[in-house]
N, C-alpha and C. Protein backbone atom coordinates (compact mmCIF):
# COMPACT_ATOMS: atom_id res chain seq x y z
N UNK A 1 -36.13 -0.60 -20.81
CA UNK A 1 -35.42 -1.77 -21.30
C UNK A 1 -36.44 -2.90 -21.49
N UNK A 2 -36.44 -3.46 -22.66
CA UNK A 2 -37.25 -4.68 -22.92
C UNK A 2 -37.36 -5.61 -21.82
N UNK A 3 -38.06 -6.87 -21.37
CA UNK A 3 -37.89 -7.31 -20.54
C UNK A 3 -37.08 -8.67 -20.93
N UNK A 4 -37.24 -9.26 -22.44
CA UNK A 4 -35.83 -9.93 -22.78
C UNK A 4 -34.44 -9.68 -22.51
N UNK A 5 -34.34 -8.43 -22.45
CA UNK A 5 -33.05 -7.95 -22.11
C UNK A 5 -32.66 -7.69 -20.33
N UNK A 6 -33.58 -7.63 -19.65
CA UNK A 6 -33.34 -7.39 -18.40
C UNK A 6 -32.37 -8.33 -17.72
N UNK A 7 -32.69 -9.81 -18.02
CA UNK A 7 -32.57 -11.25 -17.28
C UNK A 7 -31.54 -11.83 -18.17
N UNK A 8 -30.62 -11.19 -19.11
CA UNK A 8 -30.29 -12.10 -20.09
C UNK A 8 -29.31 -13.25 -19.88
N UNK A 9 -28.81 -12.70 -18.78
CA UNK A 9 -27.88 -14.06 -17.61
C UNK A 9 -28.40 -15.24 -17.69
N UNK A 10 -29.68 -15.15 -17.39
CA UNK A 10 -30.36 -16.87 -17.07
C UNK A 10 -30.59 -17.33 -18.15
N UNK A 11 -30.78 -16.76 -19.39
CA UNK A 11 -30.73 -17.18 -20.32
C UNK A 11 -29.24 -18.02 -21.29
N UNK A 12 -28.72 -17.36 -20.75
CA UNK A 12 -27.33 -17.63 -21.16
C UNK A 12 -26.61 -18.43 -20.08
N UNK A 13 -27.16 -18.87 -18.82
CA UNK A 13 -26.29 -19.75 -17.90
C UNK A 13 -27.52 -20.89 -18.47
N UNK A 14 -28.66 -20.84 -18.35
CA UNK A 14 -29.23 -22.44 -19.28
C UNK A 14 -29.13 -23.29 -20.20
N UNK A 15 -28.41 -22.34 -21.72
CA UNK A 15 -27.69 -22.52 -22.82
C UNK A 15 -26.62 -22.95 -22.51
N UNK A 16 -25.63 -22.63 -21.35
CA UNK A 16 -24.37 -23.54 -21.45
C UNK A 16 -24.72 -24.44 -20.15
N UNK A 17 -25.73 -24.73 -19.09
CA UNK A 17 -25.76 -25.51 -18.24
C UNK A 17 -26.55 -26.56 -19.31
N UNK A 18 -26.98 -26.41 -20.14
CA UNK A 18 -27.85 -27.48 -21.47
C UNK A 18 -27.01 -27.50 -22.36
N UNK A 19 -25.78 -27.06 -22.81
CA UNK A 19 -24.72 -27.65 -23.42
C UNK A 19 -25.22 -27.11 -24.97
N UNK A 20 -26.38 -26.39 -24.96
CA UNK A 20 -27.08 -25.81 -26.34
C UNK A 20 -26.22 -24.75 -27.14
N UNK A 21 -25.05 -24.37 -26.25
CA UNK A 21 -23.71 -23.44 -26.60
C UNK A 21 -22.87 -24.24 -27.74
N UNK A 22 -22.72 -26.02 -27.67
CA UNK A 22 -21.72 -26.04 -27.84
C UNK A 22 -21.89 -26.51 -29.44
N UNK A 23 -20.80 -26.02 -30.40
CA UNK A 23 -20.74 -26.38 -31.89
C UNK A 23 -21.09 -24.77 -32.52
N UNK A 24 -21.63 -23.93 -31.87
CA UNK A 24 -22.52 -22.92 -31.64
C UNK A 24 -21.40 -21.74 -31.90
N UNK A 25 -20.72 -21.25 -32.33
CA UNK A 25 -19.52 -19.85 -31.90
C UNK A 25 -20.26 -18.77 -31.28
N UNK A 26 -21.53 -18.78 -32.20
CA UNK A 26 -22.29 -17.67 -31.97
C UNK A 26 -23.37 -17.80 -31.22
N UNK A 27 -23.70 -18.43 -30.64
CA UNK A 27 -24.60 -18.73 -29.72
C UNK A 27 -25.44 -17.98 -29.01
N UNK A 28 -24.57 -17.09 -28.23
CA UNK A 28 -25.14 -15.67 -27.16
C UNK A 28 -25.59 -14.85 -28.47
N UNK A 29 -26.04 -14.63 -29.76
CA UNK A 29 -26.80 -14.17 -30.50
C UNK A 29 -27.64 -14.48 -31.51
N UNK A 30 -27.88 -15.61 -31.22
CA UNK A 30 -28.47 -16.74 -31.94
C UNK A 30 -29.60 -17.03 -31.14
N UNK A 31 -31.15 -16.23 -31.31
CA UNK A 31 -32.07 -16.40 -30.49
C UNK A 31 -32.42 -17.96 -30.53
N UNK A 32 -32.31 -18.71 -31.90
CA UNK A 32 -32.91 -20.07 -32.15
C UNK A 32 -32.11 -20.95 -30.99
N UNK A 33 -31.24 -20.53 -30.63
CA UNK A 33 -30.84 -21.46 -29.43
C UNK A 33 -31.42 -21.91 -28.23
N UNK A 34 -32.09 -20.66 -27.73
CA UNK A 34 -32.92 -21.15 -26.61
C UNK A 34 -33.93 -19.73 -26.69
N UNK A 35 -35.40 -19.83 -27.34
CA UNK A 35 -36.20 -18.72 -27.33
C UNK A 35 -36.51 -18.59 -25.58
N UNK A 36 -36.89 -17.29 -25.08
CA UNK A 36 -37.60 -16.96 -24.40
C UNK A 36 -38.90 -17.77 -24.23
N UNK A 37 -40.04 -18.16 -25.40
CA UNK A 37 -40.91 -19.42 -24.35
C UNK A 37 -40.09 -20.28 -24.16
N UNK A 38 -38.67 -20.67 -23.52
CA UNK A 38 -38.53 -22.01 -22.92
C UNK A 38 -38.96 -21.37 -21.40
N UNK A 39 -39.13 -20.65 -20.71
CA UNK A 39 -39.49 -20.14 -19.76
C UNK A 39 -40.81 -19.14 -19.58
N UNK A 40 -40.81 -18.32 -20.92
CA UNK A 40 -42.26 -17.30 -20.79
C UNK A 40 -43.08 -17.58 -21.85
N UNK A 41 -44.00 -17.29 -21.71
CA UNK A 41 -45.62 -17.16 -22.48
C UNK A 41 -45.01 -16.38 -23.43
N UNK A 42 -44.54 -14.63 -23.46
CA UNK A 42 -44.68 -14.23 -24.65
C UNK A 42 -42.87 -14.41 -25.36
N UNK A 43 -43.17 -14.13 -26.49
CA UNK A 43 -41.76 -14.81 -27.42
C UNK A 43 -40.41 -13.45 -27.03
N UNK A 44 -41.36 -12.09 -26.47
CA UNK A 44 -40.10 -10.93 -25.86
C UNK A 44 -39.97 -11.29 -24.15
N UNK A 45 -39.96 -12.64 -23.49
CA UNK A 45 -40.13 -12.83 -21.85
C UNK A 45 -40.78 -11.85 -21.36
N UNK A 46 -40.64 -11.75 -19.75
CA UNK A 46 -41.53 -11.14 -18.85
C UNK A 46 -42.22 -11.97 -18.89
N UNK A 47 -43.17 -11.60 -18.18
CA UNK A 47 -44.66 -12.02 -17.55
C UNK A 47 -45.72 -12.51 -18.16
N UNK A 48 -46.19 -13.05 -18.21
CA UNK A 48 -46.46 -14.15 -17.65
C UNK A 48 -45.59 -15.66 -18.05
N UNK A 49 -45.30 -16.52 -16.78
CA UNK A 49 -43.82 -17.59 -17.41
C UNK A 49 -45.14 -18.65 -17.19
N UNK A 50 -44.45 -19.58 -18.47
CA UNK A 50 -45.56 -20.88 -18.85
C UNK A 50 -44.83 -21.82 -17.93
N UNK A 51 -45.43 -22.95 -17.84
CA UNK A 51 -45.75 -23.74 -16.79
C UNK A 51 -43.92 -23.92 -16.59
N UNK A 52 -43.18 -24.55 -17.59
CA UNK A 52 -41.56 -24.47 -16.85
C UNK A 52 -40.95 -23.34 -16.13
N UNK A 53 -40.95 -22.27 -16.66
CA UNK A 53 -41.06 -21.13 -15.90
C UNK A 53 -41.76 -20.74 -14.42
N UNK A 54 -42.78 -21.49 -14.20
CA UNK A 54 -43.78 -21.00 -12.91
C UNK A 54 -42.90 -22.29 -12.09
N UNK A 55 -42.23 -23.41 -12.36
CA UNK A 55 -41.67 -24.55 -11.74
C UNK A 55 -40.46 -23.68 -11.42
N UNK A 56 -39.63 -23.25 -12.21
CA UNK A 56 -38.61 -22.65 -11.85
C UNK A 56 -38.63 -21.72 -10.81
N UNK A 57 -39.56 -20.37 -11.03
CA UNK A 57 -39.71 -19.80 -9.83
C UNK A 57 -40.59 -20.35 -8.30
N UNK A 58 -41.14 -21.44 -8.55
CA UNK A 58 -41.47 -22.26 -7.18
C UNK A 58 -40.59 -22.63 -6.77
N UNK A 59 -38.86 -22.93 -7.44
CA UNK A 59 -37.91 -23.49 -6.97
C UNK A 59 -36.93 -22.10 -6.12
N UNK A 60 -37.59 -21.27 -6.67
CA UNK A 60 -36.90 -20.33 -6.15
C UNK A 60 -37.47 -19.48 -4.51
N UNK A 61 -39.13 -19.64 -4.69
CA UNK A 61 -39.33 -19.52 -3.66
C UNK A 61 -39.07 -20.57 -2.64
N UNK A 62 -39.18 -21.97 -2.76
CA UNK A 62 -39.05 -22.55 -1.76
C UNK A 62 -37.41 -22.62 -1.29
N UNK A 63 -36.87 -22.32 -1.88
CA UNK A 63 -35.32 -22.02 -1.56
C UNK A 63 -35.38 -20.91 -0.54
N UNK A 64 -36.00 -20.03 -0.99
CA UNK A 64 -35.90 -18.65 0.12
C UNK A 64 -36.84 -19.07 1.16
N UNK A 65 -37.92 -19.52 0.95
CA UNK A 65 -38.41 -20.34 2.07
C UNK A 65 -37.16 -21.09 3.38
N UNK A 66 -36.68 -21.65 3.03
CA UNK A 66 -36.07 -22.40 3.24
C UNK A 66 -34.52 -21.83 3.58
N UNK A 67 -34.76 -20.07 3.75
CA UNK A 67 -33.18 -19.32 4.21
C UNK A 67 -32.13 -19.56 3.14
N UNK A 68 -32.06 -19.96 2.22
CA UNK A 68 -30.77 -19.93 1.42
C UNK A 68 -31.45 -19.25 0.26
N UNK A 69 -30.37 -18.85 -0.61
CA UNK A 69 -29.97 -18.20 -1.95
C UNK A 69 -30.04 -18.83 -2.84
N UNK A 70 -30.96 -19.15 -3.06
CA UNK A 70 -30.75 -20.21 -4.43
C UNK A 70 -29.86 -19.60 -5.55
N UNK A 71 -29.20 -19.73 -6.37
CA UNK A 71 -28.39 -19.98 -7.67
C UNK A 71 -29.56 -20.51 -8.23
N UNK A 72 -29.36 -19.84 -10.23
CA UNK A 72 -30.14 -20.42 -10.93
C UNK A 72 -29.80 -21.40 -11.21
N UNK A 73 -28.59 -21.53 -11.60
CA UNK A 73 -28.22 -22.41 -12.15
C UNK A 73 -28.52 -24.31 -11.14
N UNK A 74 -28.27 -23.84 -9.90
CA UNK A 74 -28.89 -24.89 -8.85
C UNK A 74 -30.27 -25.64 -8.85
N UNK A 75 -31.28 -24.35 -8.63
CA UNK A 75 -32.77 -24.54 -8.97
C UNK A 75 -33.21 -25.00 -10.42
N UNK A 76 -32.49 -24.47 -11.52
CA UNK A 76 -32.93 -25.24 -12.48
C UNK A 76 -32.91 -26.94 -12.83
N UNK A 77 -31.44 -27.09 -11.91
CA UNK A 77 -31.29 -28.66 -12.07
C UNK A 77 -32.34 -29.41 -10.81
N UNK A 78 -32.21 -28.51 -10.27
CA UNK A 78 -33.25 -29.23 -9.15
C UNK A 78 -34.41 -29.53 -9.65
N UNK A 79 -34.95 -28.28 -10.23
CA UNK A 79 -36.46 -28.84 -11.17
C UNK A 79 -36.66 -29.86 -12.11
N UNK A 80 -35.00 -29.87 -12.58
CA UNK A 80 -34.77 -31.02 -13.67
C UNK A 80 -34.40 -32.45 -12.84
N UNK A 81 -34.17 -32.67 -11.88
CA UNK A 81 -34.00 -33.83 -10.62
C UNK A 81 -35.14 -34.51 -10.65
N UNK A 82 -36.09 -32.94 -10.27
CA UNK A 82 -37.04 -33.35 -9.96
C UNK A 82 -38.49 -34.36 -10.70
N UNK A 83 -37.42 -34.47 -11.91
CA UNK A 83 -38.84 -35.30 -12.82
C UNK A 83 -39.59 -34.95 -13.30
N UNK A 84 -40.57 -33.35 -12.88
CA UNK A 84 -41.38 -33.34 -13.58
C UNK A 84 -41.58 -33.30 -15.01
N UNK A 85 -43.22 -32.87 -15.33
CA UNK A 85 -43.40 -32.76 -16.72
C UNK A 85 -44.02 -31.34 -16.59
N UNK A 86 -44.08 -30.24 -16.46
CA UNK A 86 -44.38 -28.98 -16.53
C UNK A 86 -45.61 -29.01 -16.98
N UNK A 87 -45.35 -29.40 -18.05
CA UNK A 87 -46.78 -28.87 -19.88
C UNK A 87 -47.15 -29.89 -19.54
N UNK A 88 -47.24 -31.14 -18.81
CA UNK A 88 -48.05 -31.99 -19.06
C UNK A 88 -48.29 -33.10 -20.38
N UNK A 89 -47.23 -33.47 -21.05
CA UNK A 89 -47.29 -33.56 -22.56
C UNK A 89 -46.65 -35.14 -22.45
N UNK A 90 -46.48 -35.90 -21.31
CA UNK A 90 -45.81 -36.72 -21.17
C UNK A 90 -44.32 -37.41 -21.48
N UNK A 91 -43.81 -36.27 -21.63
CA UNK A 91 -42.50 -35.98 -21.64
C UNK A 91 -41.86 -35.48 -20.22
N UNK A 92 -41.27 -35.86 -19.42
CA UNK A 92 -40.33 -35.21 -18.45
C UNK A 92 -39.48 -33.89 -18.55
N UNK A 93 -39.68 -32.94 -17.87
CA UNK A 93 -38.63 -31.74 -18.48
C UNK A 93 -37.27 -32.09 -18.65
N UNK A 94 -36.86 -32.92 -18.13
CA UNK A 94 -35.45 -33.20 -18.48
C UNK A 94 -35.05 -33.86 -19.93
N UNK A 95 -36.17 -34.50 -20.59
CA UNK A 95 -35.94 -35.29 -21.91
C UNK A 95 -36.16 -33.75 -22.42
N UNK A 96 -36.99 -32.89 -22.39
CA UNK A 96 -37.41 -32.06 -23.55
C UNK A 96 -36.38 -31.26 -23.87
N UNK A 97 -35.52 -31.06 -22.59
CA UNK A 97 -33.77 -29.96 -22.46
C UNK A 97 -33.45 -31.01 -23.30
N UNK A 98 -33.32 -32.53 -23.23
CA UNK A 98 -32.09 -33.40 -24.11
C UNK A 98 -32.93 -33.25 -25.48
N UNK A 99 -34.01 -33.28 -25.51
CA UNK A 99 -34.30 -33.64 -27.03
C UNK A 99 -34.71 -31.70 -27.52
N UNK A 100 -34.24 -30.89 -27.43
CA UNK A 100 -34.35 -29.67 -27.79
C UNK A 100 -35.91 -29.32 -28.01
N UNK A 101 -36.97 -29.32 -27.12
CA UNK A 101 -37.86 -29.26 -27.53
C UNK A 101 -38.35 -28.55 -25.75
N UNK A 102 -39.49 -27.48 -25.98
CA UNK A 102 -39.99 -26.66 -24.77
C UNK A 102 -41.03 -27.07 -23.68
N UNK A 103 -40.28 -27.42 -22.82
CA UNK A 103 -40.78 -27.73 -21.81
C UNK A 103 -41.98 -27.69 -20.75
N UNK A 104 -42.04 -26.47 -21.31
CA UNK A 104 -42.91 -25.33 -21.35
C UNK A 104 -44.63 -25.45 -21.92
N UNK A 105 -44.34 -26.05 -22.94
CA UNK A 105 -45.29 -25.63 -24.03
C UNK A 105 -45.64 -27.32 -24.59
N UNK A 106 -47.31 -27.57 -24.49
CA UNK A 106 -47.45 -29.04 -24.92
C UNK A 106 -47.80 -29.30 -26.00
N UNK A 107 -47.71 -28.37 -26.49
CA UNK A 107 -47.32 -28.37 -28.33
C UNK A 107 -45.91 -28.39 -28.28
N UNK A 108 -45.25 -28.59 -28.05
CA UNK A 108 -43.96 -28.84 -28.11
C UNK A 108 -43.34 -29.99 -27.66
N UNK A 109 -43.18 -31.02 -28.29
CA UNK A 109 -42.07 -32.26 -27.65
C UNK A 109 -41.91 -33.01 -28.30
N UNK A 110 -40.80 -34.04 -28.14
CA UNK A 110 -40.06 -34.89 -28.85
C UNK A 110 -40.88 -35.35 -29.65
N UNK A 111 -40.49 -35.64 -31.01
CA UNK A 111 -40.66 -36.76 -31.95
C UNK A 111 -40.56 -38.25 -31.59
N UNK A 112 -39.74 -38.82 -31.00
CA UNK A 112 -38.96 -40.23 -30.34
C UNK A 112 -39.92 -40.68 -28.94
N UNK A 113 -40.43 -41.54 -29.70
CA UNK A 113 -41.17 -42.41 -28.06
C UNK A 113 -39.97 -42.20 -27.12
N UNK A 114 -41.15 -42.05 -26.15
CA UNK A 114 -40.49 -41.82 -24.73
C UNK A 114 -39.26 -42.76 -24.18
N UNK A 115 -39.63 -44.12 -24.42
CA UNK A 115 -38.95 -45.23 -24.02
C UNK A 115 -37.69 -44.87 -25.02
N UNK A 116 -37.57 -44.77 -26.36
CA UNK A 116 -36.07 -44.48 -27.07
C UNK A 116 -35.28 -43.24 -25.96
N UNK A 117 -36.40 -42.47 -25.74
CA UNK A 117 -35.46 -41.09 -25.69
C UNK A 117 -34.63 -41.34 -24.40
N UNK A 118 -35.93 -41.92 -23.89
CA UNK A 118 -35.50 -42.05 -22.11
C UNK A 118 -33.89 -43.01 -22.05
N UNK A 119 -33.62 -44.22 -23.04
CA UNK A 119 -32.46 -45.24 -22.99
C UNK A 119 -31.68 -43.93 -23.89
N UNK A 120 -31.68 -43.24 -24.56
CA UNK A 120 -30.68 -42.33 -25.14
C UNK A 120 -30.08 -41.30 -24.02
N UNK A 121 -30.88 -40.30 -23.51
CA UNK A 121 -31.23 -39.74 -22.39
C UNK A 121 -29.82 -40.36 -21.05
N UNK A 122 -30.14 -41.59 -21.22
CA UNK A 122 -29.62 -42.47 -20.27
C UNK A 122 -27.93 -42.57 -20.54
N UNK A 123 -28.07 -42.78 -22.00
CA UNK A 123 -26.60 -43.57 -22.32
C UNK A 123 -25.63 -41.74 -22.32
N UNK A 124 -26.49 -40.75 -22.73
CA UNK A 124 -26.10 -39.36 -22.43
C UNK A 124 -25.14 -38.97 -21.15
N UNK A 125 -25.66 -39.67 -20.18
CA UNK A 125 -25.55 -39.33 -19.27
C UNK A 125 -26.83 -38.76 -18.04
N UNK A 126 -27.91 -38.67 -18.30
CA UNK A 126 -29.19 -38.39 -17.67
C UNK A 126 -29.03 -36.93 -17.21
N UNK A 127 -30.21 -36.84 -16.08
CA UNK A 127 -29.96 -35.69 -15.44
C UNK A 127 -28.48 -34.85 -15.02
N UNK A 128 -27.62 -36.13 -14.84
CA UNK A 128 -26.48 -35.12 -14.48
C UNK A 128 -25.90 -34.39 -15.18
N UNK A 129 -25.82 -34.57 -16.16
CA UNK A 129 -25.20 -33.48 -17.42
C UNK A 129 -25.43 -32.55 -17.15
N UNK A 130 -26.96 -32.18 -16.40
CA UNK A 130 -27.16 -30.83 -15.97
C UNK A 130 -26.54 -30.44 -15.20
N UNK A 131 -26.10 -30.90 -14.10
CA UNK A 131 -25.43 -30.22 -13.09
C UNK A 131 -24.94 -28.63 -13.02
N UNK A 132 -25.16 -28.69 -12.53
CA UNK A 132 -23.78 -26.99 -12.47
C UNK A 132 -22.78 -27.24 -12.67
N UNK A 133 -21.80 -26.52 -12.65
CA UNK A 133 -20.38 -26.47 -12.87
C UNK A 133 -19.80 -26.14 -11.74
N UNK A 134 -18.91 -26.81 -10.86
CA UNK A 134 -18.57 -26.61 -9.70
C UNK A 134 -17.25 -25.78 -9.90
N UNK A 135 -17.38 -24.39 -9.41
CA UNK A 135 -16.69 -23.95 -9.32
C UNK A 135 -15.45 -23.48 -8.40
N UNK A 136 -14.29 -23.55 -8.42
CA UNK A 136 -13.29 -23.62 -7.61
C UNK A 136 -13.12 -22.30 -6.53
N UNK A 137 -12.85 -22.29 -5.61
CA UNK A 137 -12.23 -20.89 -4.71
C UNK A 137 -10.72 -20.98 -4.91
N UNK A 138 -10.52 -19.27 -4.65
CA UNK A 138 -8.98 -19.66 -5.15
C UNK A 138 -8.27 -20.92 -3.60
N UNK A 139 -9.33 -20.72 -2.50
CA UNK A 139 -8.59 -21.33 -1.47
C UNK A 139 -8.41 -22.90 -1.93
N UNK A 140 -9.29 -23.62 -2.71
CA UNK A 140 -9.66 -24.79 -2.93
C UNK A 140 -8.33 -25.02 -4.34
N UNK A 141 -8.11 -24.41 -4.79
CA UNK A 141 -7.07 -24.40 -5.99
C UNK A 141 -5.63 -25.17 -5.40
């Protein structure tokens, strides 16, 4: 099995935790939605993951570090909490999810000075948009 195809969950819980689903019908087959480098070096994933990718799985080890289970969907917003800039490109990973551009990769990022994106970014709603989606137990219903 390809290694695009192995993981295709996380791919598809980032697309709707980034809201990149929506307007979209077709989305879950629509690679232009979210390629594989938003997380890996080569354009079929696997191995080797570019710098957003190597943040993500540091979020994952220090979670298990740390006795719990991380959820991707958790660790990704955490990385996105967390401010950084991955690629180094002076962009924050969290503007590059709002302004559709790879996080990953410092050939890649916004068009829009930082300062626009960041007050757009803002009036968006910021980091929290990312959030997870809190999901209900039937006990909590």
């Amino acid at each position: 099995m390809p290694a695009a195809l192995a993981m295709p969950r996380y791919r598809s819980q980032a697309i709707q935790q980034f809201h990149y689903d929506e307007g979209n019908p077709l989305w879950e087959l629509d690679r232009r939605v979210m390629a594989c480098t938003f997380c890996h070096v080569n354009v079929g994933g696997g191995a080797p993951w570019n710098p957003f990718g190597e943040a993500i799985r540091a979020g994952f080890k220090a979670d298990a570090e740390a006795g719990q289970q991380g959820k991707f969907p958790d660790v990704l917003y955490a990385v996105l909490k967390a401010d950084g800039d991955a690629d180094g490109d002076g962009y924050p990973d969290a503007l590059e999810v709002f302004a559709h551009t790879l996080p990953g990769d410092p050939e890649s990022k916004p068009s829009k000075p930082l300062a626009d994106l960041k007050a757009e970014f803002a009036v968006a709603g910021g980091v929290a948009q990312y959030a997870p989606k809190v999901q209900n137990s039937p006990a909590t219903r």
